[in-house]
Protein backbone atom coordinates (compact mmCIF):
# COMPACT_ATOMS: atom_id res chain seq x y z
CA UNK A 1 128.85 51.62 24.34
CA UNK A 2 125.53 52.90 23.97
CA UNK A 3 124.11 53.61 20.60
CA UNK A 4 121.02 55.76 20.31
CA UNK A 5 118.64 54.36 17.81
CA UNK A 6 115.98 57.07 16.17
CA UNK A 7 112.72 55.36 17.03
CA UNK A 8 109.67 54.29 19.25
CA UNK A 9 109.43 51.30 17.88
CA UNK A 10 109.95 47.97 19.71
CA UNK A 11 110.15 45.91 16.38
CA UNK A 12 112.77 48.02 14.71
CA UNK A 13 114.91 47.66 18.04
CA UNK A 14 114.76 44.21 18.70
CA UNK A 15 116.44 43.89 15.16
CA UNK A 16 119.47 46.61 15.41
CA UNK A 17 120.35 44.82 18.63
CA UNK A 18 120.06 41.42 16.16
CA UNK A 19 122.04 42.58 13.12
CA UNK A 20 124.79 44.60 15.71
CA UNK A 21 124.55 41.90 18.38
CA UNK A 22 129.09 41.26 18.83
CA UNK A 23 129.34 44.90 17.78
CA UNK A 24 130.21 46.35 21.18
CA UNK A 25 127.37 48.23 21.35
CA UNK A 26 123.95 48.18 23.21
CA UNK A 27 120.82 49.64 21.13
CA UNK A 28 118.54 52.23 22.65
CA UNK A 29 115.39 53.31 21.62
CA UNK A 30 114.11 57.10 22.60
CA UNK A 31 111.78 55.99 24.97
CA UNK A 32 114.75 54.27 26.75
CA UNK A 33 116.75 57.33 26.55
CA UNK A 34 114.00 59.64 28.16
CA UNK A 35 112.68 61.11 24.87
CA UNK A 36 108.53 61.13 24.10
CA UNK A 37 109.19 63.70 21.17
CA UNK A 38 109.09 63.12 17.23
CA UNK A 39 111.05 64.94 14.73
CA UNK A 40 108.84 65.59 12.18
CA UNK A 41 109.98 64.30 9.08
CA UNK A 42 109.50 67.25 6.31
CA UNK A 43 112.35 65.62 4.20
CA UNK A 44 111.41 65.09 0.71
CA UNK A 45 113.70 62.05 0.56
CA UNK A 46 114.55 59.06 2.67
CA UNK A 47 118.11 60.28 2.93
CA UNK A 48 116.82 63.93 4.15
CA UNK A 49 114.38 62.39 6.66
CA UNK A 50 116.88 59.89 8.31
CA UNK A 51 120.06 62.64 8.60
CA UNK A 52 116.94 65.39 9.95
CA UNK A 53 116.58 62.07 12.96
CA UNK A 54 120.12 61.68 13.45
CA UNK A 55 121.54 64.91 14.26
CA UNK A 56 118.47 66.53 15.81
CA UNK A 57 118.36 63.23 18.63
CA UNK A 58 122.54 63.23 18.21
CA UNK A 59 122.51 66.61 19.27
CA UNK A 60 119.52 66.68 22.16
CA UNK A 61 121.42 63.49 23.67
CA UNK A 62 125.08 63.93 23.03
CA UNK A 63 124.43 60.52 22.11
CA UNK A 64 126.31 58.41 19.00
CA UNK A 65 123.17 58.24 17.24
CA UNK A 66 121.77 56.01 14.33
CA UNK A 67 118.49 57.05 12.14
CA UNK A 68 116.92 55.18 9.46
CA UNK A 69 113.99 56.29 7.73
CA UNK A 70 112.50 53.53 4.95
CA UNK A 71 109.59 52.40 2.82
CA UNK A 72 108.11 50.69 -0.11
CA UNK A 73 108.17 51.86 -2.88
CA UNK A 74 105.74 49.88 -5.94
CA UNK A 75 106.41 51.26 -9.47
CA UNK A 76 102.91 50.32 -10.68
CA UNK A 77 102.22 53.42 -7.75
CA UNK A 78 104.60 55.87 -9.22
CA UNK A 79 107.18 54.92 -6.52
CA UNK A 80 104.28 55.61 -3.40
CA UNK A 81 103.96 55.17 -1.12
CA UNK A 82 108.06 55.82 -0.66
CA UNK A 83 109.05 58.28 2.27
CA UNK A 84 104.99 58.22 3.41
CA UNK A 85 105.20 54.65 4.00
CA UNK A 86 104.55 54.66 7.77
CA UNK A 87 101.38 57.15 7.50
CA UNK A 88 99.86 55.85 4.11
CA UNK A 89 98.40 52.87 5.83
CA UNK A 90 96.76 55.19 8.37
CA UNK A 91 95.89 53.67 11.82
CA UNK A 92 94.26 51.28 10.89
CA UNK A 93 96.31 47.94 10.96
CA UNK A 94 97.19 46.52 9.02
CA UNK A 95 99.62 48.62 7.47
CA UNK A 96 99.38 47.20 3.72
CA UNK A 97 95.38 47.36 3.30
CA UNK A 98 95.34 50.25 1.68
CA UNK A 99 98.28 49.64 -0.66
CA UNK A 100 96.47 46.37 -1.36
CA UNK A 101 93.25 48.14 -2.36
CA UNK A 102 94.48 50.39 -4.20
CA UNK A 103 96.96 47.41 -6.43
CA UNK A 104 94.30 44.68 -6.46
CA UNK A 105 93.86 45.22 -10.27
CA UNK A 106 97.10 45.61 -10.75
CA UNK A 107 98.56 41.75 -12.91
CA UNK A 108 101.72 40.25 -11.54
CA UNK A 109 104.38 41.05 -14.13
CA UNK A 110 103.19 44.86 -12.94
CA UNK A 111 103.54 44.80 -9.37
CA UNK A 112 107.40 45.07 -8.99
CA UNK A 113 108.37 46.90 -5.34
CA UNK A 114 111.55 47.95 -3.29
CA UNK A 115 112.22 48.56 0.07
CA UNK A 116 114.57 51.27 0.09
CA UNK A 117 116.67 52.61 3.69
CA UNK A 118 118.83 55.07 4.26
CA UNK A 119 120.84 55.05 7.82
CA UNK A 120 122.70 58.67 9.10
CA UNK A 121 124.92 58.43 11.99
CA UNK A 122 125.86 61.88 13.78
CA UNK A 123 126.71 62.08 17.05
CA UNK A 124 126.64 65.59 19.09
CA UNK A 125 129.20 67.34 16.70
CA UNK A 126 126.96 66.55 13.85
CA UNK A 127 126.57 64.02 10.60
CA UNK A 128 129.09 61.76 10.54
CA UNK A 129 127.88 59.78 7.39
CA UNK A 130 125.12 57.79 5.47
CA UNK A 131 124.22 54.57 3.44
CA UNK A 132 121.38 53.00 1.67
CA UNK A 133 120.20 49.53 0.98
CA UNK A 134 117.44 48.43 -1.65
CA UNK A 135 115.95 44.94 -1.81
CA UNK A 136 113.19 44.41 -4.71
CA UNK A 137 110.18 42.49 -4.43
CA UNK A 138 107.01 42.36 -6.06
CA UNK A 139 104.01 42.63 -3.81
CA UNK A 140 101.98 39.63 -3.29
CA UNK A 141 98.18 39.29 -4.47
CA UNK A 142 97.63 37.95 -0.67
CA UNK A 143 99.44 38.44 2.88
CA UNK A 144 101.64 35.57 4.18
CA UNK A 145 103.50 35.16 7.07
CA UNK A 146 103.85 36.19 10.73
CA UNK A 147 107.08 37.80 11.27
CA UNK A 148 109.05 40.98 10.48
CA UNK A 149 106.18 43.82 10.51
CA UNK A 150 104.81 46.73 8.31
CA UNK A 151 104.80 45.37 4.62
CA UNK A 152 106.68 42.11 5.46
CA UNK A 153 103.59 40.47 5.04
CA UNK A 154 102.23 41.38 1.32
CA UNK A 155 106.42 41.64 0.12
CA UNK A 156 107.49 38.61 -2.10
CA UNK A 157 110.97 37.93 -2.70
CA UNK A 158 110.91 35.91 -5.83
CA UNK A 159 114.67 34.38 -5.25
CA UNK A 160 113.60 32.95 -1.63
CA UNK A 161 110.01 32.08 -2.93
CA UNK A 162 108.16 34.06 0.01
CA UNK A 163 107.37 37.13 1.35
CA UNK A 164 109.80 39.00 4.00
CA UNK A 165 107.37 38.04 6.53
CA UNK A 166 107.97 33.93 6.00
CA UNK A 167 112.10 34.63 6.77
CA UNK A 168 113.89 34.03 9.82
CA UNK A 169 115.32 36.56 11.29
CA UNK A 170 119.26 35.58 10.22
CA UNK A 171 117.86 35.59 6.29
CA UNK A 172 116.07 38.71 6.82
CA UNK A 173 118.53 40.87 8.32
CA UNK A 174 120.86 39.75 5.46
CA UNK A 175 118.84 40.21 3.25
CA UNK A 176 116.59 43.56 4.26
CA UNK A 177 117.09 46.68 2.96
CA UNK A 178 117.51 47.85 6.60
CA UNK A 179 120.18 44.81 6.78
CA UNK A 180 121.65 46.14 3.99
CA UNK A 181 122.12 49.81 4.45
CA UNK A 182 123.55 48.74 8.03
CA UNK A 183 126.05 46.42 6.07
CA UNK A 184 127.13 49.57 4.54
CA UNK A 185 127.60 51.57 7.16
CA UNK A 186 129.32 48.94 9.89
CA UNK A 187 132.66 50.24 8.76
CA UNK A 188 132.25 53.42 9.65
CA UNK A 189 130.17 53.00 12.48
CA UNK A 190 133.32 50.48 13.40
CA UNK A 191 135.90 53.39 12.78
CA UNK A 192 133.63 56.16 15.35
CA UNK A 193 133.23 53.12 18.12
CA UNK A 194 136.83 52.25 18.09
CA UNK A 195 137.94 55.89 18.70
CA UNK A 196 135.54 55.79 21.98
């Protein structure tokens, strides 16, 4: 069964078809599905911005469709850059400078971060449901690491002893807030595939 996934991206792919790999289901992205277009997010929240994905791409597709929408948010920034997280680093990569400019004062006790995702799943009738995952962090005085992408580089996980970027793929989809909010919402994602 096909599962529309709510994104261009090629990184963000590769790990839904990780994490749901013996699911029954094969991940698409919208470029494989025929679709250039963006929703734009105007949703104030992450939760807002992911179900706005969902059912607009659900509904254009007749498609079972998944949407995330995540970020970072650091307290020591009020929470920012949060649901701007993709378009706060500008085009520029990489993605964290700016968050590290704007932190490098910033001592370590202060620095505390999540990742927080939330995932909708809709398919052409509408929503069918949501779920959220948070991991916490602190963000590192220096990038490390080559894998994972975004903010994986400059996000330290203090129980593991490196940033998200210095994980395998297995710890980091158990771990991730993306891994997480997935976890959450396999059994109902489980209940809509068995139906099919």
């Amino acid at each position: 069964m096909n599962l529309l996934v709510a994104t261009h991206n090629p990184g963000k792919i590769r790990e839904m078809n990780e994490i749901l790999a013996g699911f029954g289901v094969r991940c698409l992205s919208l470029n494989e599905a025929g679709i250039s277009e963006d929703v734009e997010e105007t949703g104030a929240t992450f939760t807002e911005n992911a179900v706005l994905k969902a059912v607009y791409y659900a509904a254009a597709t007749q498609l079972l469709t998944l949407a995330d929408d995540s970020g970072l948010e650091v307290d020591a920034l009020n929470g920012d850059p949060g649901v701007y997280s993709k378009r706060y680093g500008g085009e520029t990569p990489p993605l964290y400078a700016r968050l590290m400019g704007e932190i490098q004062d910033v001592p370590w006790v202060e620095r505390t971060a999540r990742f927080r995702c939330v995932v909708a799943l809709a398919n052409g009738s509408g929503l069918i449901g949501t779920a959220e995952g948070v991991c916490e962090g602190m963000i590192a005085f220096e990038p490390k690491g080559s894998g994972g992408f975004g903010y994986d580089p400059v996000f330290y996980l203090p129980e593991w002893g490196q940033t998200m970027a210095e994980l395998t793929a297995e710890e980091k989809h158990r771990i991730s807030h993306r891994g997480r909010a997935l976890a959450a919402i396999f059994p109902l994602l489980r209940q809509v595939v068995d139906k099919e």
